[in-house]
Protein backbone atom coordinates (compact mmCIF):
# COMPACT_ATOMS: atom_id res chain seq x y z
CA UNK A 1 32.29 -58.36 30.51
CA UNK A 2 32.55 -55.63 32.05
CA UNK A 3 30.62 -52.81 34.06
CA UNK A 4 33.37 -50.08 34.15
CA UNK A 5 36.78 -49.79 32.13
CA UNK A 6 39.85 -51.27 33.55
CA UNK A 7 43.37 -50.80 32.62
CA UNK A 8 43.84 -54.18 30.59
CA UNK A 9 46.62 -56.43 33.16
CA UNK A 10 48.10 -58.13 29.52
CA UNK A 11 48.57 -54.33 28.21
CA UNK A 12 52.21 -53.05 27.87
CA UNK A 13 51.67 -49.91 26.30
CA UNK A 14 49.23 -47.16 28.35
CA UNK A 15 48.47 -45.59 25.10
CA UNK A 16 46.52 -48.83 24.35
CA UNK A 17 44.75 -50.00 27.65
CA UNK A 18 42.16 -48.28 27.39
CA UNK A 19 41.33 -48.25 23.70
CA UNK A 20 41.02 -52.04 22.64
CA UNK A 21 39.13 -53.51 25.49
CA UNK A 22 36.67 -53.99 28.07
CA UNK A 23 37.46 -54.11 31.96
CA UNK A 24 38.83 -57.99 33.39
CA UNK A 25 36.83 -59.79 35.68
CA UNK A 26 38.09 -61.27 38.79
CA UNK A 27 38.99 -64.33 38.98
CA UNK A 28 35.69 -66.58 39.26
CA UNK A 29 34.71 -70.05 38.29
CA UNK A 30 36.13 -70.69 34.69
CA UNK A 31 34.20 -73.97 34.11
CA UNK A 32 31.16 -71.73 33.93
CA UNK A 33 32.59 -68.98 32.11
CA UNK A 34 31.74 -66.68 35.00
CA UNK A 35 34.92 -64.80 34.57
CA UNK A 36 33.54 -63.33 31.29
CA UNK A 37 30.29 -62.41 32.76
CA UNK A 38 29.81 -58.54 34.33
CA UNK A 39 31.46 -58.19 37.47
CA UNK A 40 31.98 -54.44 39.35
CA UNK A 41 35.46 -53.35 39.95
CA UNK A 42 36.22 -51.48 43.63
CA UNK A 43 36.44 -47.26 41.91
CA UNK A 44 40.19 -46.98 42.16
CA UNK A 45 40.26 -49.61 39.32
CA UNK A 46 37.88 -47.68 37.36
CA UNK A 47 38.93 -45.53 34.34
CA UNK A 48 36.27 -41.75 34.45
CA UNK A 49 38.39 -39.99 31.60
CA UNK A 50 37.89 -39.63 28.05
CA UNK A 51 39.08 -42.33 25.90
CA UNK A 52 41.14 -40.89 22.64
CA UNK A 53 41.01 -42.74 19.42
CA UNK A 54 44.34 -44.59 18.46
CA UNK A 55 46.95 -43.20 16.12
CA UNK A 56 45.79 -43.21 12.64
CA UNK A 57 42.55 -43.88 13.22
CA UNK A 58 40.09 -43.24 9.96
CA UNK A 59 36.82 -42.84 10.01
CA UNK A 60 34.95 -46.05 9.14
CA UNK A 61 34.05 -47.54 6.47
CA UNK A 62 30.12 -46.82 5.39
CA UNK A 63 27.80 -49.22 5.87
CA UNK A 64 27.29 -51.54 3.23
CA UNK A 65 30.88 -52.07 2.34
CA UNK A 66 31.75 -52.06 5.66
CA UNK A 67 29.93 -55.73 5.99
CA UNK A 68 32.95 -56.87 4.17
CA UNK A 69 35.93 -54.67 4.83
CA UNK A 70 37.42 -52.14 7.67
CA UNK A 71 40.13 -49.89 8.40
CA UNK A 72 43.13 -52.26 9.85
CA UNK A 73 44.22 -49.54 11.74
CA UNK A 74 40.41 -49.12 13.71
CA UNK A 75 41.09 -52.16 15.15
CA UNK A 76 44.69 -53.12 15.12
CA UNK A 77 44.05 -57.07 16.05
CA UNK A 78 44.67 -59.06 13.39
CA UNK A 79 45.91 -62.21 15.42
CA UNK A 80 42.52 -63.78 14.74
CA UNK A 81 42.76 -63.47 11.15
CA UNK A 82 45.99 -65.93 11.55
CA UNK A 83 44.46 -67.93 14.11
CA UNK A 84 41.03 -68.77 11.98
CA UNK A 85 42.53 -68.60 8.67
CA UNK A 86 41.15 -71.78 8.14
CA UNK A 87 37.87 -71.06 8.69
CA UNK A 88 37.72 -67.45 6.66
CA UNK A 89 36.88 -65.26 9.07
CA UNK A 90 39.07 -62.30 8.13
CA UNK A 91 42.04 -62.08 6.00
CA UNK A 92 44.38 -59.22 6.44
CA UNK A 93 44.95 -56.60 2.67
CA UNK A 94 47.21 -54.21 3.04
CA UNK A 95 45.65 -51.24 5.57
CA UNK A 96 42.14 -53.14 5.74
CA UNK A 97 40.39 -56.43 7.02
CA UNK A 98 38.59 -58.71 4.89
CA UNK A 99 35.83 -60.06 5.82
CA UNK A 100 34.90 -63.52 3.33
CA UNK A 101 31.89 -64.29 4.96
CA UNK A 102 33.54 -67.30 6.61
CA UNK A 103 32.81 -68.93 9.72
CA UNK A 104 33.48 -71.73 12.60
CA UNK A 105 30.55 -73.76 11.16
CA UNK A 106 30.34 -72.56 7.53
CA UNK A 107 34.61 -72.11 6.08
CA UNK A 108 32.62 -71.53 2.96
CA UNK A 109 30.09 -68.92 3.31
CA UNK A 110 27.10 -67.67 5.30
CA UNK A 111 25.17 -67.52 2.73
CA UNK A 112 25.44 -70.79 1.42
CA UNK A 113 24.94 -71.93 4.85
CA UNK A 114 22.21 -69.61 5.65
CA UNK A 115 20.30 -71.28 2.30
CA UNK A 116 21.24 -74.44 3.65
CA UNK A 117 19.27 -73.97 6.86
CA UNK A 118 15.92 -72.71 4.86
CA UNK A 119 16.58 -76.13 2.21
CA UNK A 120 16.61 -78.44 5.51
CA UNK A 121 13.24 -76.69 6.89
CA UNK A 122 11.78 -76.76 3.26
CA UNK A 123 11.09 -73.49 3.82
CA UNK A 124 10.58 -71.63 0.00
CA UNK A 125 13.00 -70.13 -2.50
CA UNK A 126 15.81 -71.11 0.42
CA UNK A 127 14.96 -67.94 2.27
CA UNK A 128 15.09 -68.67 6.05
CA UNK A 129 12.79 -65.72 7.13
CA UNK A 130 9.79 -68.07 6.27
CA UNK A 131 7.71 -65.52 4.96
CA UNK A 132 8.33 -63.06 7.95
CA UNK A 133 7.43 -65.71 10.39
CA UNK A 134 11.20 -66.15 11.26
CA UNK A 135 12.43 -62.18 12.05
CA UNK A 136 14.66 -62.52 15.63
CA UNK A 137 18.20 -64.56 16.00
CA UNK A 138 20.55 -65.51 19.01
CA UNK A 139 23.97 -66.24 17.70
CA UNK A 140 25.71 -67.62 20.97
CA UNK A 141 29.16 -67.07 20.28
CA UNK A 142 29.36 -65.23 16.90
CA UNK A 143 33.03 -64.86 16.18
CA UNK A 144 32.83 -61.82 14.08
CA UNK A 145 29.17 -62.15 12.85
CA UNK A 146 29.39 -63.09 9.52
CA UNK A 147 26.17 -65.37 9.96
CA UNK A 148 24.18 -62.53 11.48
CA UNK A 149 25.13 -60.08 8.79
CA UNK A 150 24.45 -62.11 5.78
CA UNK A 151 21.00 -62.47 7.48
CA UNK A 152 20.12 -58.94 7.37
CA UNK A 153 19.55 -59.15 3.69
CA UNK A 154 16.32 -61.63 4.16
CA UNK A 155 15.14 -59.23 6.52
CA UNK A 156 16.23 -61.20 9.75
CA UNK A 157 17.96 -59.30 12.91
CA UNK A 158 20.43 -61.01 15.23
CA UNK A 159 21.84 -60.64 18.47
CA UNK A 160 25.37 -61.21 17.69
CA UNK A 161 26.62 -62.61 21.10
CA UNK A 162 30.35 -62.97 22.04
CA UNK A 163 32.52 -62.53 25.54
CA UNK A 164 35.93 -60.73 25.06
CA UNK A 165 37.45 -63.89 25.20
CA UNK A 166 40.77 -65.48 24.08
CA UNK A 167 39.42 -64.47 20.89
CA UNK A 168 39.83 -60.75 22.31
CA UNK A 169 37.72 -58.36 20.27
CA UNK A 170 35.31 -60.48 17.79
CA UNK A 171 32.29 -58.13 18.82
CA UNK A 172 34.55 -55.04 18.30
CA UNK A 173 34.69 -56.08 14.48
CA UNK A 174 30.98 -57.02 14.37
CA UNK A 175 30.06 -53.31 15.33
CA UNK A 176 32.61 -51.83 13.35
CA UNK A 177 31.81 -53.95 10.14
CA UNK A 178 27.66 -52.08 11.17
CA UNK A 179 26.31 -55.73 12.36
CA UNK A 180 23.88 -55.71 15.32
CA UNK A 181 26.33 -57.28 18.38
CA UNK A 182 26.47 -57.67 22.09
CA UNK A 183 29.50 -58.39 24.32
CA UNK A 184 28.01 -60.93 26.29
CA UNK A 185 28.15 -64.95 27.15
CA UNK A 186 26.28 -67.84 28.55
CA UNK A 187 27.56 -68.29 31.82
CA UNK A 188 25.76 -67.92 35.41
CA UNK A 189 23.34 -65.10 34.96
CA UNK A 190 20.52 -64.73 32.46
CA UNK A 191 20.88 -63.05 29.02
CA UNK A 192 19.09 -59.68 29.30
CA UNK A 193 17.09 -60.72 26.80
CA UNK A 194 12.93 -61.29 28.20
CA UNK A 195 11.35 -64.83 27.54
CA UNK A 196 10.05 -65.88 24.47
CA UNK A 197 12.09 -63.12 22.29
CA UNK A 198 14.04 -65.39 19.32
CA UNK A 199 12.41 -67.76 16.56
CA UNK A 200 16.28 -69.18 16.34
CA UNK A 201 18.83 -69.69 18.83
CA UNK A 202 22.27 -70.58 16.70
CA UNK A 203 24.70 -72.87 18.53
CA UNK A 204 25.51 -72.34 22.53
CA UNK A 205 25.52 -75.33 25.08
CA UNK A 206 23.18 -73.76 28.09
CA UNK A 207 19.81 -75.05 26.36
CA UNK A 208 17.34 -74.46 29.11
CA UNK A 209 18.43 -70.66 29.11
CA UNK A 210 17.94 -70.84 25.11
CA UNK A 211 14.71 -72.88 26.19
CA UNK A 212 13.82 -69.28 28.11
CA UNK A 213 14.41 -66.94 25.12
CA UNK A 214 13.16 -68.87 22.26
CA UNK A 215 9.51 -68.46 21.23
CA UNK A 216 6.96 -70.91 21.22
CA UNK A 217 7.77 -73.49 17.84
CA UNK A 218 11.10 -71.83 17.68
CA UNK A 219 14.37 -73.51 16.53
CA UNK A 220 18.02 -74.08 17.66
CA UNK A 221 20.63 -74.47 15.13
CA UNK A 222 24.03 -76.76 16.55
CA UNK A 223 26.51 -77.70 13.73
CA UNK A 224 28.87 -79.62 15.41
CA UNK A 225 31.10 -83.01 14.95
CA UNK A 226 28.53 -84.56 17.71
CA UNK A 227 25.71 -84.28 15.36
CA UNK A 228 27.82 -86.56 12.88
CA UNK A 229 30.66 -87.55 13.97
CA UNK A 230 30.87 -91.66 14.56
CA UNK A 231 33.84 -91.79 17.22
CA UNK A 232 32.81 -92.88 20.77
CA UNK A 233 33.17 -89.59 22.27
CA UNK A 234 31.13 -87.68 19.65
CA UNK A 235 28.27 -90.42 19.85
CA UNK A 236 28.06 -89.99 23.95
CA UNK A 237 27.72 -86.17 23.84
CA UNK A 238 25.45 -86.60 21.09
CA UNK A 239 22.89 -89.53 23.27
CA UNK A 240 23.08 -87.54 26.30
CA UNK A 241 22.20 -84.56 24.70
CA UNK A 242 19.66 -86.15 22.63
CA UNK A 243 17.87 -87.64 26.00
CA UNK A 244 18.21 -83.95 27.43
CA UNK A 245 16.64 -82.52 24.24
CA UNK A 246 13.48 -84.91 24.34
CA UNK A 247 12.91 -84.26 28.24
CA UNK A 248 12.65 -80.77 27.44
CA UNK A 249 9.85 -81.74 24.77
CA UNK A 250 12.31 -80.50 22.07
CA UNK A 251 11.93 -82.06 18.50
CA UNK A 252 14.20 -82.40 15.46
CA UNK A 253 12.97 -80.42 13.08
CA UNK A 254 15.72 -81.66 10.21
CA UNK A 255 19.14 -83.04 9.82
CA UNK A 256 22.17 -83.25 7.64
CA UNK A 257 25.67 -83.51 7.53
CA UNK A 258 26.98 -81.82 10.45
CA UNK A 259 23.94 -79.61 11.01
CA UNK A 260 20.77 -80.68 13.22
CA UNK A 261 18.01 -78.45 13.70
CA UNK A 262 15.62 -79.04 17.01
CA UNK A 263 12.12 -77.16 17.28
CA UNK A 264 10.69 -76.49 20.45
CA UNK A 265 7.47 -77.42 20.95
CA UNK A 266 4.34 -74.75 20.34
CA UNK A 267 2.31 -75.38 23.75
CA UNK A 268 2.43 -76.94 27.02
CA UNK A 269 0.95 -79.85 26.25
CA UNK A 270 4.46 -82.00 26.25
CA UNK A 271 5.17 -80.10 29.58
CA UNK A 272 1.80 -81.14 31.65
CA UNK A 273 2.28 -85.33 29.95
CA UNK A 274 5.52 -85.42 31.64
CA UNK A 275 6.35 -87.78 34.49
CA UNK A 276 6.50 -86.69 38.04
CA UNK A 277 9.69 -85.82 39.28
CA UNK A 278 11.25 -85.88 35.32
CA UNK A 279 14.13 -83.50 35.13
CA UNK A 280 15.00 -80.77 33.99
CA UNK A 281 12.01 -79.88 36.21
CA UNK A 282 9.22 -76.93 35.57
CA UNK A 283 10.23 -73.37 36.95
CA UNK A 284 7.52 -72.41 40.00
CA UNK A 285 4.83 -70.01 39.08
CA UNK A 286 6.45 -67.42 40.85
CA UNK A 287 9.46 -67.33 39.07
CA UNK A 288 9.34 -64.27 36.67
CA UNK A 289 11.11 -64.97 33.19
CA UNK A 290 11.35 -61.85 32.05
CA UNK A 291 13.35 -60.96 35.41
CA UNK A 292 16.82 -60.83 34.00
CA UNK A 293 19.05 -57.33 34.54
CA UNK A 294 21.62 -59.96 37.16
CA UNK A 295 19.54 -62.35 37.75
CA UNK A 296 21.19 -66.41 37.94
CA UNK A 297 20.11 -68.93 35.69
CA UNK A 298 17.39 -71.16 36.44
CA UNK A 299 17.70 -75.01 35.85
CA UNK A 300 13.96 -75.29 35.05
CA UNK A 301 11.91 -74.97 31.94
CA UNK A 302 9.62 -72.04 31.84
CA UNK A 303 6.23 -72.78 30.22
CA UNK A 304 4.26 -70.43 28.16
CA UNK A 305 1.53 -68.01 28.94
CA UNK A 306 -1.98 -69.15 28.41
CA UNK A 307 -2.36 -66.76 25.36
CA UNK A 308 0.41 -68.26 23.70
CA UNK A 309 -0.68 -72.21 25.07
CA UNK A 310 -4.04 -71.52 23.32
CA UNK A 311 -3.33 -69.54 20.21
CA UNK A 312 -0.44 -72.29 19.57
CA UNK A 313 2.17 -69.57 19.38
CA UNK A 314 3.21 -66.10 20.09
CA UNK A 315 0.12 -64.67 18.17
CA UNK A 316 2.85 -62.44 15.97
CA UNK A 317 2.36 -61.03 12.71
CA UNK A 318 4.96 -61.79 10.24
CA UNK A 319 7.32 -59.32 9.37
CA UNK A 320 7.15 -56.18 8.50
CA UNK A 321 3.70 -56.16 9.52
CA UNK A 322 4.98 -57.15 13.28
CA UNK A 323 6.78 -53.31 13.38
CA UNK A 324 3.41 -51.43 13.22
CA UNK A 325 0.76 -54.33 14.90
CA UNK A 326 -0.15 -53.66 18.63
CA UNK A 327 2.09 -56.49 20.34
CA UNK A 328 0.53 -59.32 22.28
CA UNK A 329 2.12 -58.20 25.45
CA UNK A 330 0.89 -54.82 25.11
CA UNK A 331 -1.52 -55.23 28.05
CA UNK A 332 1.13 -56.46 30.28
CA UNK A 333 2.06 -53.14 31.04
CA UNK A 334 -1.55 -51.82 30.89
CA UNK A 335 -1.12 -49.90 27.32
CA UNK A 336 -3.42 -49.49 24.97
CA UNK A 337 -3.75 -50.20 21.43
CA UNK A 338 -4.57 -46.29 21.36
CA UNK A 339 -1.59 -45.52 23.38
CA UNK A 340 0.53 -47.88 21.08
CA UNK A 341 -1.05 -45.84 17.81
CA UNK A 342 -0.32 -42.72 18.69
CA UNK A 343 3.37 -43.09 20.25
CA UNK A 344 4.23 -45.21 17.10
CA UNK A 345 2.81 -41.65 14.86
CA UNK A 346 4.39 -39.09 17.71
CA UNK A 347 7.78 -40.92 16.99
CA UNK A 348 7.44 -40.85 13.40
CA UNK A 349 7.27 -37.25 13.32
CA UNK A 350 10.45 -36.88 15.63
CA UNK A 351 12.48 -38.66 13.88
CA UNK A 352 11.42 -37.24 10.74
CA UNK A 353 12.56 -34.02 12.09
CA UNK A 354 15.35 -35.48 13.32
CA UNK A 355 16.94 -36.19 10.05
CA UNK A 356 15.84 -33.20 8.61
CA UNK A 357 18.19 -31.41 11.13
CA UNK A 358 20.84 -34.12 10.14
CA UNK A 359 20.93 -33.18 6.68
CA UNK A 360 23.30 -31.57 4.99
CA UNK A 361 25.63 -31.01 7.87
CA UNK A 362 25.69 -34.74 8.33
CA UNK A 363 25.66 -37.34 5.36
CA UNK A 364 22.62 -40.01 6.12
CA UNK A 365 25.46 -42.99 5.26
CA UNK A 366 27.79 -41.19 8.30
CA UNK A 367 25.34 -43.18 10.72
CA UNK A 368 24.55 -46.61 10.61
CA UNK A 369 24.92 -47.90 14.59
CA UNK A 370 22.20 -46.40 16.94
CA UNK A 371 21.40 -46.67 20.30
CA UNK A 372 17.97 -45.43 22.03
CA UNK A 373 19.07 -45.45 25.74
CA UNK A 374 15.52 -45.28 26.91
CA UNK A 375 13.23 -46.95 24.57
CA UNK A 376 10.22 -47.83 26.05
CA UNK A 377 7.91 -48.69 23.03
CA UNK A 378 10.87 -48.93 20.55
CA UNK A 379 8.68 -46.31 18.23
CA UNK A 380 11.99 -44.41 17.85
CA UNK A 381 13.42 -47.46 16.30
CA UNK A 382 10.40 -48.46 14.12
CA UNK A 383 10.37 -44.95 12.84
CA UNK A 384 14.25 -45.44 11.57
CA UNK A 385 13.20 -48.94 9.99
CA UNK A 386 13.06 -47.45 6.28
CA UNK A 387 17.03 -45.85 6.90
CA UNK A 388 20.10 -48.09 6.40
CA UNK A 389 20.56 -48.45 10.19
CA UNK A 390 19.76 -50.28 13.21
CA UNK A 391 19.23 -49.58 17.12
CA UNK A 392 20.48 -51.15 19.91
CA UNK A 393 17.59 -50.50 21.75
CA UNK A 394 18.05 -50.13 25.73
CA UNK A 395 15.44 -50.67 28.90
CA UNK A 396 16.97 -48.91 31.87
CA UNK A 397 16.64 -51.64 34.80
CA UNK A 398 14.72 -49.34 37.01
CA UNK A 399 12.01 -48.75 34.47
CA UNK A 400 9.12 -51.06 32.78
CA UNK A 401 10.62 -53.84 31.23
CA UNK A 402 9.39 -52.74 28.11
CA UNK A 403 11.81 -55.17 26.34
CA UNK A 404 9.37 -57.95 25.54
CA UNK A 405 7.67 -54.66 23.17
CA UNK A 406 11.06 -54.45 21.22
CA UNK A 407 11.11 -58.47 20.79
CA UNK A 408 7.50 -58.18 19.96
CA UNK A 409 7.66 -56.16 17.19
CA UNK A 410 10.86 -57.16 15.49
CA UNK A 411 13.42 -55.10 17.10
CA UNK A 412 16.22 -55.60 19.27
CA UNK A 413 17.46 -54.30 22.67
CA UNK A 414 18.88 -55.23 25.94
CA UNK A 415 17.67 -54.28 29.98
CA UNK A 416 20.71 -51.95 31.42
CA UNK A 417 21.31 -49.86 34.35
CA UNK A 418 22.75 -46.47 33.14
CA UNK A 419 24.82 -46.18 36.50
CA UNK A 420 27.35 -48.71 34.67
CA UNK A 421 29.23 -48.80 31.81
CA UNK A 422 27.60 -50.74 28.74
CA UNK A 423 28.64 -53.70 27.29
CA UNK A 424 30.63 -52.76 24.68
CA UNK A 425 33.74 -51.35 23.26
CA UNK A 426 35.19 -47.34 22.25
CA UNK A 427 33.76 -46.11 19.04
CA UNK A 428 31.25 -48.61 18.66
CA UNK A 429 27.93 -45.99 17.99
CA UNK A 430 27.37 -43.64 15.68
CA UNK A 431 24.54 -41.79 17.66
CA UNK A 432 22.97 -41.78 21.09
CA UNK A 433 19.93 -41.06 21.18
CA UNK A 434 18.48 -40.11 24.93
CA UNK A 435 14.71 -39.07 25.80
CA UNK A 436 14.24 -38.46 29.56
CA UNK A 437 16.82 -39.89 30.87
CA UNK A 438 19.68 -38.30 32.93
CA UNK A 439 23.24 -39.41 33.58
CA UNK A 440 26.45 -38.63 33.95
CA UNK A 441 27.91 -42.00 33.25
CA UNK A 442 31.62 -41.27 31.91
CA UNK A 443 30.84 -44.21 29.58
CA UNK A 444 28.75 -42.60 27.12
CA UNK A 445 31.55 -40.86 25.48
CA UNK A 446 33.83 -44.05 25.25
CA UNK A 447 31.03 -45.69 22.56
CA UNK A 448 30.61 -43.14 20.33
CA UNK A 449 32.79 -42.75 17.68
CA UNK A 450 34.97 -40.33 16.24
């Protein structure tokens, strides 16, 4: 992933390199996937030009057949769809790309998958946002988000996560399909992503950084031939992961078939019982983790506030109530509920005005990807949350780390420094939105679209 656009070393056409991808890293340590992770290229290897569309490009489908179908020629990759045709993740139809709802874990839908999940956790009617109680999701290595976009319908958002990988440009069809997405991976550096942001962490092998993220009680998902699978290498990953699992105080919550379900554990009470010396060890009190905008990984578990060791939890309201409830962490940056009140009411007039000035110029269903570059209390975003779109919703890293707020209240964002290029590809935004901030980063023309 990339900070600036490169011209793409595998590219043989120059009307191309710049269009389908992301800058290369240099060559790093590939056993920890550090050569996906950001890396700066010297500025004669930098692209600061204006990225044109390709030939034929349409303007994309609206949002919510797009979940299922796009233009072929948007995104003219369709090596994938050939590659994972077992597994129905896209099937090429004449000039578009199918989208069956298929996946690495589920070849025969998310949503029968999805109910699958909320059946093992006896959770009711099959619907795995528990009421509200489950509203954020990591999906570590989404393909082309089919599980995160059949969530949106039971009212749960999540981070699609995916590197531009030999898989090339799964996140580019995420965003263009309208699913929340992030070009990103698990590697050497933190997800910039606070602590304690996710009630369900889907698949991905780093646990003690999913350890970080997850909430207090929340769950990771692994389907996987370890978790069933009776050969001897299958049972050995399985044991020694199983070992890790219960040093980190994780439980299993429920399992079947090739799907196990761990919960981590709602206090610190498994944390302080734990032998001297037992590894993975405890992070030291000084080490911050909601510090994350290129900061390593840390092999230690970090253990939960004392608000959220006493009240057994992150003290959230379930959702929707979550979007308009002063968030726990509120006092963390010395804010008021007051303050909270009236910027939450100041922002729904805004954007009320906003789309007054949209219409009739531009149709409501023309915009369906956001992204508020400076969020601070995410009241932009909450104010949008009865539209048919969603915000990518961005901290700049020189500012309050307001990001735990977004997480807080059932949004979703990510910590940035505007000096770089965002994670992401061309034409992957409908609208910017920017409130006091300046730049002139060249890359905030390549993510809009056309």
């Amino acid at each position: 992933m990339p900070l600036h656009t490169l011209k793409d070393e595998a590219s043989s056409t120059s009307d191309d390199e710049s269009n389908g991808f992301t800058p290369r890293s240099f060559p790093l340590d590939l056993s920890l996937m550090e050569h996906y992770e950001r890396h700066c290229p010297p500025p004669e290897r930098r692209f600061n030009c204006l990225i044109p569309p390709p030939p034929g490009y349409k303007v994309p489908i609206k949002w919510p057949k797009s979940r299922d179908e796009v233009w072929k020629v948007n995104i003219p990759h369709t090596h994938l769809a050939h590659e994972k045709s077992d597994q129905n993740w896209m099937v090429v139809k004449g000039d578009k790309i199918n989208f069956p709802g298929g996946g690495t874990h589920f070849h025969y839908g998310a949503d029968k998958y999805i109910a699958s999940m909320a059946n093992m956790l006896n959770f009711s009617n099959n619907i795995l946002n528990n009421g509200g109680r489950l509203r954020m999701f990591l999906d570590v290595g989404c393909g082309v988000a089919s599980f995160g976009g059949y969530l949106l319908a039971s009212d749960i958002m999540t981070m699609s996560l995916a590197p531009n990988d030999v898989h090339q440009n799964q996140i580019r069809f995420a965003l263009e399909r309208g699913i929340p997405a992030y070009l990103g991976v698990l590697g050497t550096k933190r997800l910039p992503y606070p602590s304690r942001s996710f009630e369900l962490a889907h698949y991905g092998i780093l646990l003690l950084e999913l350890d970080r993220v997850l909430r207090p009680g929340g769950y990771f998902a692994y389907s996987s031939p370890e978790a069933y699978a009776q050969d001897e290498e299958d049972l050995r990953i399985w044991r020694e992961m199983s070992a890790l699992m219960e040093l980190m105080c994780w439980t299993i919550a429920a399992k079947r078939n090739q799907t196990v379900i761990w919960q981590k554990p709602m206090t610190n009470d498994c944390y302080q019982e734990r032998e001297p010396g037992t590894q993975p060890p405890l992070c030291n009190s000084d080490s911050d983790p909601d510090a994350v905008y290129g900061v390593n990984m840390e092999a230690c578990i970090s253990q939960y506030s004392e608000h959220d060791h006493k009240t057994k939890g992150s003290g959230l309201a379930p959702w929707p109530a979550r979007l308009t409830s002063p968030p726990p962490r509120l006092s963390d940056f010395g804010y008021s509920t007051d303050m909270f009140e009236k910027d939450t009411e100041t922002w729904r007039h805004r954007v009320d005005a906003y789309w007054d000035l949209l219409s009739p110029a531009i149709q409501s269903d023309t915009v369906r990807n956001i992204m508020d570059m400076k969020a601070n209390m995410v009241s932009f975003a909450a104010a949008l949350n009865d539209k048919d779109v969603w915000v990518m919703n961005v901290v700049p890293e020189d500012g309050p780390n307001t990001l735990k707020l977004i997480y807080d209240r059932g949004l979703m964002g990510a910590v940035h420094s505007w000096c770089e290029a965002f994670s992401t590809y061309p034409r992957t935004y409908d609208l910017l939105h920017a409130w006091d901030i300046i730049t002139d980063s060249p890359s905030l023309n390549k993510i809009l679209k056309f």
